[in-house]
N, C-alpha and C. Protein backbone atom coordinates (compact mmCIF):
# COMPACT_ATOMS: atom_id res chain seq x y z
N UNK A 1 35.93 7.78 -14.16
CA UNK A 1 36.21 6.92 -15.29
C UNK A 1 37.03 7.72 -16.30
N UNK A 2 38.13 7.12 -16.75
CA UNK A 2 38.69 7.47 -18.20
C UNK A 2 38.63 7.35 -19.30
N UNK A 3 38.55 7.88 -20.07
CA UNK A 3 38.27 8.07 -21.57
C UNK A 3 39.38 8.17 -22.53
N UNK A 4 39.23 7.31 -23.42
CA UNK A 4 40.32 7.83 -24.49
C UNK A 4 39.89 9.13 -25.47
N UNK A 5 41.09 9.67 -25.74
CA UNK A 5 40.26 11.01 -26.51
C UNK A 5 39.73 10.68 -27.95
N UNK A 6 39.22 9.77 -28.46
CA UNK A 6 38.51 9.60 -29.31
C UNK A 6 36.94 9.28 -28.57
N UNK A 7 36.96 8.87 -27.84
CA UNK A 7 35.70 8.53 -26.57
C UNK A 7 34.74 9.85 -26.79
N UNK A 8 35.69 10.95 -26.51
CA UNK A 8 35.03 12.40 -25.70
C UNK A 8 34.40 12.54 -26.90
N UNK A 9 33.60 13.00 -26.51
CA UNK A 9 32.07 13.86 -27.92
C UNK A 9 32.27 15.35 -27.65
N UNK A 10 32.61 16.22 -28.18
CA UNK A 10 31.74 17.62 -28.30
C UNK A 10 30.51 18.25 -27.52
N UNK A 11 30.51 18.86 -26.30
CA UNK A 11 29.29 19.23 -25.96
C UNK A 11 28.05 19.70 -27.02
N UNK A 12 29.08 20.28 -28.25
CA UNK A 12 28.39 21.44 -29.37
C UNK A 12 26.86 20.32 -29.44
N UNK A 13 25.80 21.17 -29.35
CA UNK A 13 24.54 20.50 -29.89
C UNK A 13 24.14 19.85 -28.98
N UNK A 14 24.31 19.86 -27.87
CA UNK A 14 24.09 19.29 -26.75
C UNK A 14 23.25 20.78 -25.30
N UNK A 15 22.62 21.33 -25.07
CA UNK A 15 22.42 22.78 -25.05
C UNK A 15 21.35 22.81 -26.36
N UNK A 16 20.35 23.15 -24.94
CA UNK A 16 18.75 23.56 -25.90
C UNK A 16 19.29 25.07 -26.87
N UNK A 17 17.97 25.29 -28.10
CA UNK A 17 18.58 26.40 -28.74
C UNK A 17 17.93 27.47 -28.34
N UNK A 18 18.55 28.19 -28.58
CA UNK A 18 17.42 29.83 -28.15
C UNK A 18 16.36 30.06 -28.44
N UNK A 19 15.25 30.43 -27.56
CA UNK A 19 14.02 30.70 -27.75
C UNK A 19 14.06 32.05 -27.91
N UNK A 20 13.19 32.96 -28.52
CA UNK A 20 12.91 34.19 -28.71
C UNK A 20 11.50 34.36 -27.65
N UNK A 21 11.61 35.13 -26.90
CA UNK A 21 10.07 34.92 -26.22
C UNK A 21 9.31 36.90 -25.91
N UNK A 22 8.47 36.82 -26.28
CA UNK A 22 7.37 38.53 -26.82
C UNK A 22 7.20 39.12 -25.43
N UNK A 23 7.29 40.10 -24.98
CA UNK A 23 7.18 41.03 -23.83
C UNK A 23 5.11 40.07 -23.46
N UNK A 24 4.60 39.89 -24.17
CA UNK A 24 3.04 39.82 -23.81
C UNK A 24 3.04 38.09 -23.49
N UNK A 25 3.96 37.32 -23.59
CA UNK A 25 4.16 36.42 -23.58
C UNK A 25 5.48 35.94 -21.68
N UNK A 26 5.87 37.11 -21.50
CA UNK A 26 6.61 37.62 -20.51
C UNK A 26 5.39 38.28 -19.33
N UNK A 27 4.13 38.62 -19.72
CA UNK A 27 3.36 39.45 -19.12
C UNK A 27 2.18 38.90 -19.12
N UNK A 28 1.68 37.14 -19.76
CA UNK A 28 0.82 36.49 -19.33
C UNK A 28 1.33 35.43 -18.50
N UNK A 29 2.48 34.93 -18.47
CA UNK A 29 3.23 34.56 -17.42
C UNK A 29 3.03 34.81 -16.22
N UNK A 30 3.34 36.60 -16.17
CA UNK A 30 3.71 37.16 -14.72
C UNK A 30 2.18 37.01 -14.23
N UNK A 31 1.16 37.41 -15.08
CA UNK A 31 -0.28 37.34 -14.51
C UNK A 31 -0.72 36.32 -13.79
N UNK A 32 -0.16 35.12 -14.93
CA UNK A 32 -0.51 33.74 -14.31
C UNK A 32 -0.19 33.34 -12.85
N UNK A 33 1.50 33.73 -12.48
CA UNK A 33 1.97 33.33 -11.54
C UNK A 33 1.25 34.20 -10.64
N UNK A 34 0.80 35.61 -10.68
CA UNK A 34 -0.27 36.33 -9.56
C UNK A 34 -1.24 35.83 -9.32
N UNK A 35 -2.09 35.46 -10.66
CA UNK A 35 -3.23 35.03 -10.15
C UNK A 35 -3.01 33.42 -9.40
N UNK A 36 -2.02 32.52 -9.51
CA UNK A 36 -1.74 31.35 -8.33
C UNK A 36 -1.57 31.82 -7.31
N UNK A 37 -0.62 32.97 -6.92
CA UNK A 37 -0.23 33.33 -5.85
C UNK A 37 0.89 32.50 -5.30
N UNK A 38 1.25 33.40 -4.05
CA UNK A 38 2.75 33.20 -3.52
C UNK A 38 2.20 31.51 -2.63
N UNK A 39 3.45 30.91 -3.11
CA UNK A 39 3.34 29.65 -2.46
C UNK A 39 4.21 29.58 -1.20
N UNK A 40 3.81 29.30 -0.14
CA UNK A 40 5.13 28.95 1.27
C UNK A 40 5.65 27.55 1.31
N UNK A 41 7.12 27.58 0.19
CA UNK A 41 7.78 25.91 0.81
C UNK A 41 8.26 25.66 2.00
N UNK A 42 8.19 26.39 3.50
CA UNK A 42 8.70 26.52 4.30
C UNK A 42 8.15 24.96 5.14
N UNK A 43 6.83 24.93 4.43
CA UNK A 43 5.97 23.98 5.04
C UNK A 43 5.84 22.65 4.39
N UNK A 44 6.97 22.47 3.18
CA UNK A 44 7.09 21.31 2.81
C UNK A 44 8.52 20.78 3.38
N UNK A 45 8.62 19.57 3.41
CA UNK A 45 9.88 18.58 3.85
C UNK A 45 10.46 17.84 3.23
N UNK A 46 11.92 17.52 2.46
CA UNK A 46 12.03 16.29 1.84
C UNK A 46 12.46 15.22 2.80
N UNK A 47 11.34 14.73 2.62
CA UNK A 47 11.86 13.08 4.08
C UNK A 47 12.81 12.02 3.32
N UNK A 48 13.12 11.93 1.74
CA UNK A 48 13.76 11.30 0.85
C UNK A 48 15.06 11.52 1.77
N UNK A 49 15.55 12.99 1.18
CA UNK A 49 16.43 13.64 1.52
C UNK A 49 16.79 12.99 3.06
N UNK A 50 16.12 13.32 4.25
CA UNK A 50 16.29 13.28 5.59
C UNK A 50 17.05 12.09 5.45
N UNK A 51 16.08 10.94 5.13
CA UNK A 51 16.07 9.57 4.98
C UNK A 51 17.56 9.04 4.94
N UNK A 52 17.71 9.85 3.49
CA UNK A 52 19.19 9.11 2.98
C UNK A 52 20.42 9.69 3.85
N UNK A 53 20.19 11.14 4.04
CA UNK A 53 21.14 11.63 5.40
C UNK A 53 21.40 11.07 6.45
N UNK A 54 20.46 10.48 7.25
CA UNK A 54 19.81 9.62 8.33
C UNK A 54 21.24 8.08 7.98
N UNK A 55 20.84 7.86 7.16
CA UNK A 55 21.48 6.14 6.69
C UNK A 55 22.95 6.73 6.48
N UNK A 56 23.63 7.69 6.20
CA UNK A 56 24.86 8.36 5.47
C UNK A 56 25.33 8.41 7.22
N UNK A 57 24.83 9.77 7.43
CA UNK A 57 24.89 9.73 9.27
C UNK A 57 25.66 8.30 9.93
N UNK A 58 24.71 7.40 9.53
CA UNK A 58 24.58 6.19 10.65
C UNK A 58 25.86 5.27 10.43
N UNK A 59 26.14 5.03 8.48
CA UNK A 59 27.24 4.52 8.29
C UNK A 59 28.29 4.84 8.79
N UNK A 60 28.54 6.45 8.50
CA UNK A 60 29.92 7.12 9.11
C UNK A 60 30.17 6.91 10.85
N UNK A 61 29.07 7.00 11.50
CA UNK A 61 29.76 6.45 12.92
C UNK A 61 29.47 5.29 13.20
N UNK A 62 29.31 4.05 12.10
CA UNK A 62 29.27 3.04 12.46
C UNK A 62 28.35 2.46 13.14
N UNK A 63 26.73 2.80 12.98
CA UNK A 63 25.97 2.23 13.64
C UNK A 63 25.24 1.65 12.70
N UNK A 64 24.23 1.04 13.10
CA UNK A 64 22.77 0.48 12.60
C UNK A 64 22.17 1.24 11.81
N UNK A 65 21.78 1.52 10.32
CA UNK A 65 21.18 2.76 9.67
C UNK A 65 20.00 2.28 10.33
N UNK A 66 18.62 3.24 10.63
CA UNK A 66 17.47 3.68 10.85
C UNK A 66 16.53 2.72 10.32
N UNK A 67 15.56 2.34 10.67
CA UNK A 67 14.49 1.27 9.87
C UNK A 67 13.72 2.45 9.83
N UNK A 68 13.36 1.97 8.38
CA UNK A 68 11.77 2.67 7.58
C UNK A 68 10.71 2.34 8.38
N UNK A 69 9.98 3.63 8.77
CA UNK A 69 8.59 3.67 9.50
C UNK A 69 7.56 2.94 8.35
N UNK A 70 6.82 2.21 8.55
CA UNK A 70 5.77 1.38 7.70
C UNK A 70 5.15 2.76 7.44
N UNK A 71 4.26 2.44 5.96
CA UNK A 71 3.30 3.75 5.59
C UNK A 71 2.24 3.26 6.23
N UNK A 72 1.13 4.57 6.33
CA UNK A 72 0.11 5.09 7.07
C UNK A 72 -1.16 4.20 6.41
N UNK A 73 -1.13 3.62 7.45
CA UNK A 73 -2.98 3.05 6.82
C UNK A 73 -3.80 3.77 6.53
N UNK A 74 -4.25 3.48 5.09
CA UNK A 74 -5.25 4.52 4.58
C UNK A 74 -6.19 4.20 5.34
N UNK A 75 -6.82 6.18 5.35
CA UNK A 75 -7.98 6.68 6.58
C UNK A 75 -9.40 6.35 5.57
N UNK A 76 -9.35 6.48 4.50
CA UNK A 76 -10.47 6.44 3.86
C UNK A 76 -11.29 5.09 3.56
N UNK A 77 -12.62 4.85 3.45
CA UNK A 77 -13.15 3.86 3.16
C UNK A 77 -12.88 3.21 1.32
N UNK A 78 -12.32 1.55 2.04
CA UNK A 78 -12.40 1.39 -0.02
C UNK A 78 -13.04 1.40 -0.29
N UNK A 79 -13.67 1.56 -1.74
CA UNK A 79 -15.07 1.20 -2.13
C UNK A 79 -14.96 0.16 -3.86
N UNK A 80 -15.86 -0.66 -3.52
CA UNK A 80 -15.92 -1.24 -4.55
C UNK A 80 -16.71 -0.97 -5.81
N UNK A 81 -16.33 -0.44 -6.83
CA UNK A 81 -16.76 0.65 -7.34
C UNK A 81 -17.74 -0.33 -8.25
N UNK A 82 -17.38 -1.46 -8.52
CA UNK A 82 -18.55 -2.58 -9.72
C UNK A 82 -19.41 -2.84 -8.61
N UNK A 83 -19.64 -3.19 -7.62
CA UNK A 83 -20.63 -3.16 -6.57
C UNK A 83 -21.50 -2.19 -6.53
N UNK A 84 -21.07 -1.06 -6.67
CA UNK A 84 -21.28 0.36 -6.17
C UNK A 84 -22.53 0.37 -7.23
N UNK A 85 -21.41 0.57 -9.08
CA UNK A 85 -22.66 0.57 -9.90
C UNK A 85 -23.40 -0.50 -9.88
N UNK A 86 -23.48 -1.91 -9.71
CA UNK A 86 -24.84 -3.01 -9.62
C UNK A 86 -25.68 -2.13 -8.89
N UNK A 87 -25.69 -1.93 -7.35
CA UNK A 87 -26.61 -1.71 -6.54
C UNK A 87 -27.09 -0.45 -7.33
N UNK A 88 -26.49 0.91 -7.97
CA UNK A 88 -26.93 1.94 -8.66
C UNK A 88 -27.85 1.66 -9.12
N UNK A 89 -27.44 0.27 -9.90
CA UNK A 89 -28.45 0.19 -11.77
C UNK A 89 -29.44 -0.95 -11.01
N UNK A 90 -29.48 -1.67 -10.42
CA UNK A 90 -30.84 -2.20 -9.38
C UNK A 90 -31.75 -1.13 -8.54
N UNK A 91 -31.32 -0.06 -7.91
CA UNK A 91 -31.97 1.11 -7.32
C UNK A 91 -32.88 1.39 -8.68
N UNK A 92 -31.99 1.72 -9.63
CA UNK A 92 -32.76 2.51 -10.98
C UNK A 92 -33.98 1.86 -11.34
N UNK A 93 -33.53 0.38 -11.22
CA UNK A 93 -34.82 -0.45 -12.05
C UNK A 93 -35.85 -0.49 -10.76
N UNK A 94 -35.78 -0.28 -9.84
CA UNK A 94 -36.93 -0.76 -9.11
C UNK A 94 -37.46 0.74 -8.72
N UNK A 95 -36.90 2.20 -9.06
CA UNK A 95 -37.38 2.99 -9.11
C UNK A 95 -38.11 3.09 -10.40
N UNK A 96 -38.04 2.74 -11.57
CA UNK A 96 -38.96 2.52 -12.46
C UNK A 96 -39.88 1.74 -12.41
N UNK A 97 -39.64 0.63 -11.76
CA UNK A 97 -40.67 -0.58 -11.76
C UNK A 97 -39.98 -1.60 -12.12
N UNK A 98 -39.23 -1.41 -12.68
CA UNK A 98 -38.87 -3.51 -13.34
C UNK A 98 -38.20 -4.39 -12.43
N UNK A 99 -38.20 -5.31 -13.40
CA UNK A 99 -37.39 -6.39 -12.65
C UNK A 99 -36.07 -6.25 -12.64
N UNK A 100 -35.75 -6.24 -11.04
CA UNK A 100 -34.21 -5.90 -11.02
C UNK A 100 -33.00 -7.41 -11.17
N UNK A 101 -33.83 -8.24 -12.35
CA UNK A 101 -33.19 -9.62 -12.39
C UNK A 101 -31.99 -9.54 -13.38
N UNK A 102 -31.89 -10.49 -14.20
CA UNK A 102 -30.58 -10.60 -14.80
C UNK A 102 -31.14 -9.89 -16.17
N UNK A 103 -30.37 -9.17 -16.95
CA UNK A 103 -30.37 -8.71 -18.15
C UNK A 103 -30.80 -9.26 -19.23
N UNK A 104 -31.48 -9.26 -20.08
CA UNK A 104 -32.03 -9.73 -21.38
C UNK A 104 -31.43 -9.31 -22.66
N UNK A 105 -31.23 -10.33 -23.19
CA UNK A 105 -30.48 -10.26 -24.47
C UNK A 105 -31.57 -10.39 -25.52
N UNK A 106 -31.37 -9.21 -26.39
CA UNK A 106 -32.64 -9.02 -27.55
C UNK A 106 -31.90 -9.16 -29.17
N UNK A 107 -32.71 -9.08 -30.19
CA UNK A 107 -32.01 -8.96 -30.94
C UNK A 107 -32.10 -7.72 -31.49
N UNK A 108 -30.95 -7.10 -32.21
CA UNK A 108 -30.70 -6.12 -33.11
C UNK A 108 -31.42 -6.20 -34.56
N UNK A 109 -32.21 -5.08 -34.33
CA UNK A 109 -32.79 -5.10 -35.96
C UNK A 109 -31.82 -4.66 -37.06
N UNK A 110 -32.23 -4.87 -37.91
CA UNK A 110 -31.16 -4.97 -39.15
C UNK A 110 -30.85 -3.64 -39.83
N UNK A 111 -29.81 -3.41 -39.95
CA UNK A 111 -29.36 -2.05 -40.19
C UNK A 111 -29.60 -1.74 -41.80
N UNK A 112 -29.59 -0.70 -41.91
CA UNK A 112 -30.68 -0.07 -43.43
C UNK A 112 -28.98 0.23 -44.72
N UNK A 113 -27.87 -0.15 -43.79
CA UNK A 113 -26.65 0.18 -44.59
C UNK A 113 -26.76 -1.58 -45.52
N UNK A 114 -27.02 -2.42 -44.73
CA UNK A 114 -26.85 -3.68 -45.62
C UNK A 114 -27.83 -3.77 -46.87
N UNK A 115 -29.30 -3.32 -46.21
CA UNK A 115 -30.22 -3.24 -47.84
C UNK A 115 -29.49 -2.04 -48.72
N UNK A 116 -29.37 -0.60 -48.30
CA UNK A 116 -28.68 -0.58 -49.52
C UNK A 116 -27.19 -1.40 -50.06
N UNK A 117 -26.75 -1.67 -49.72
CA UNK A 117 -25.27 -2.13 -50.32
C UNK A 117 -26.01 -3.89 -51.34
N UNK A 118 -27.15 -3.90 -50.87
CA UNK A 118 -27.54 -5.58 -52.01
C UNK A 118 -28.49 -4.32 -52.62
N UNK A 119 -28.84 -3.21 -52.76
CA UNK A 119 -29.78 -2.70 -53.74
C UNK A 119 -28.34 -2.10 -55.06
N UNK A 120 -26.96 -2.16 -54.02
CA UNK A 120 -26.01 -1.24 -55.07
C UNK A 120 -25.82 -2.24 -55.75
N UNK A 121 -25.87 -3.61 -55.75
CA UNK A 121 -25.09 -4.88 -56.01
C UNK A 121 -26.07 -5.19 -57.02
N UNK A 122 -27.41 -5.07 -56.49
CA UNK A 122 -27.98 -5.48 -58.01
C UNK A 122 -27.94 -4.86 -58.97
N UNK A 123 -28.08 -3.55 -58.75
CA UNK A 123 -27.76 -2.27 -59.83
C UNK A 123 -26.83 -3.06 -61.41
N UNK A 124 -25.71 -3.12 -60.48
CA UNK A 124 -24.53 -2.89 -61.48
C UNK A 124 -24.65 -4.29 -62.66
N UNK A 125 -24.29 -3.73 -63.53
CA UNK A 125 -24.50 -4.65 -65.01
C UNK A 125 -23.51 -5.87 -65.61
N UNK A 126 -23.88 -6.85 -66.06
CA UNK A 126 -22.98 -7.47 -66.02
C UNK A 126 -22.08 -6.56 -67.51
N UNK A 127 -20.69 -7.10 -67.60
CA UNK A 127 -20.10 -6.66 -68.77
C UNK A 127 -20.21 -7.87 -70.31
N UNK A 128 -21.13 -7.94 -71.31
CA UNK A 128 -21.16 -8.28 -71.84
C UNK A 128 -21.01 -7.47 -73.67
């Protein structure tokens, strides 16, 4: 694409600014990366990469690009985790004893912030 030269911007200010960084700050670093230890990427793959090579490949001599392999059916069991806790909190109650029936709604006793706030209310005087 072309640009007119009023278009073009200045890289200036564009470029992070200099950091100053402390030899002990250079030397909890290096520790860090020892104590992770050496990693082997030899044993990773980009299949992205392959992928799009694969389809690039296929255009240039004119064939059929490659169909995507379906992903892997998960190996693990789902679990339904609101199931999971009901049966939990029913185990619980019938290891205590109760009734593992439907929940009871009680009432809330009355909180000690509302009597004072009508003890502040009477307090105050009228202005006469």
């Amino acid at each position: 694409m072309l640009h007119w030269s009023d278009e073009i911007r200045s890289a200036e200010g564009l470029a992070p600014k200099a950091v100053d960084i402390d030899d002990s700050e250079v030397d909890e670093a290096m520790a860090l990366m020892e104590a992770i230890g050496s990693t082997d990427i030899s044993q990773y793959r980009d299949q992205y990469r392959e992928a799009v090579e694969a389809v690039i490949q296929a255009k240039t001599e004119g064939v059929e690009p490659p169909r995507m392999e379906a992903p892997a059916e998960p190996r693990g069991k789902v679990v339904d985790l609101m199931s999971a806790l009901q049966d939990s909190v029913r185990a619980a109650k019938e290891a205590r004893g109760e009734e593992a029936g439907e929940a009871e709604v009680r009432q809330m006793p009355a909180k000690k912030a509302k009597k004072a706030a009508a003890k502040k209310t009477a307090r105050k005087r009228s202005a006469s």
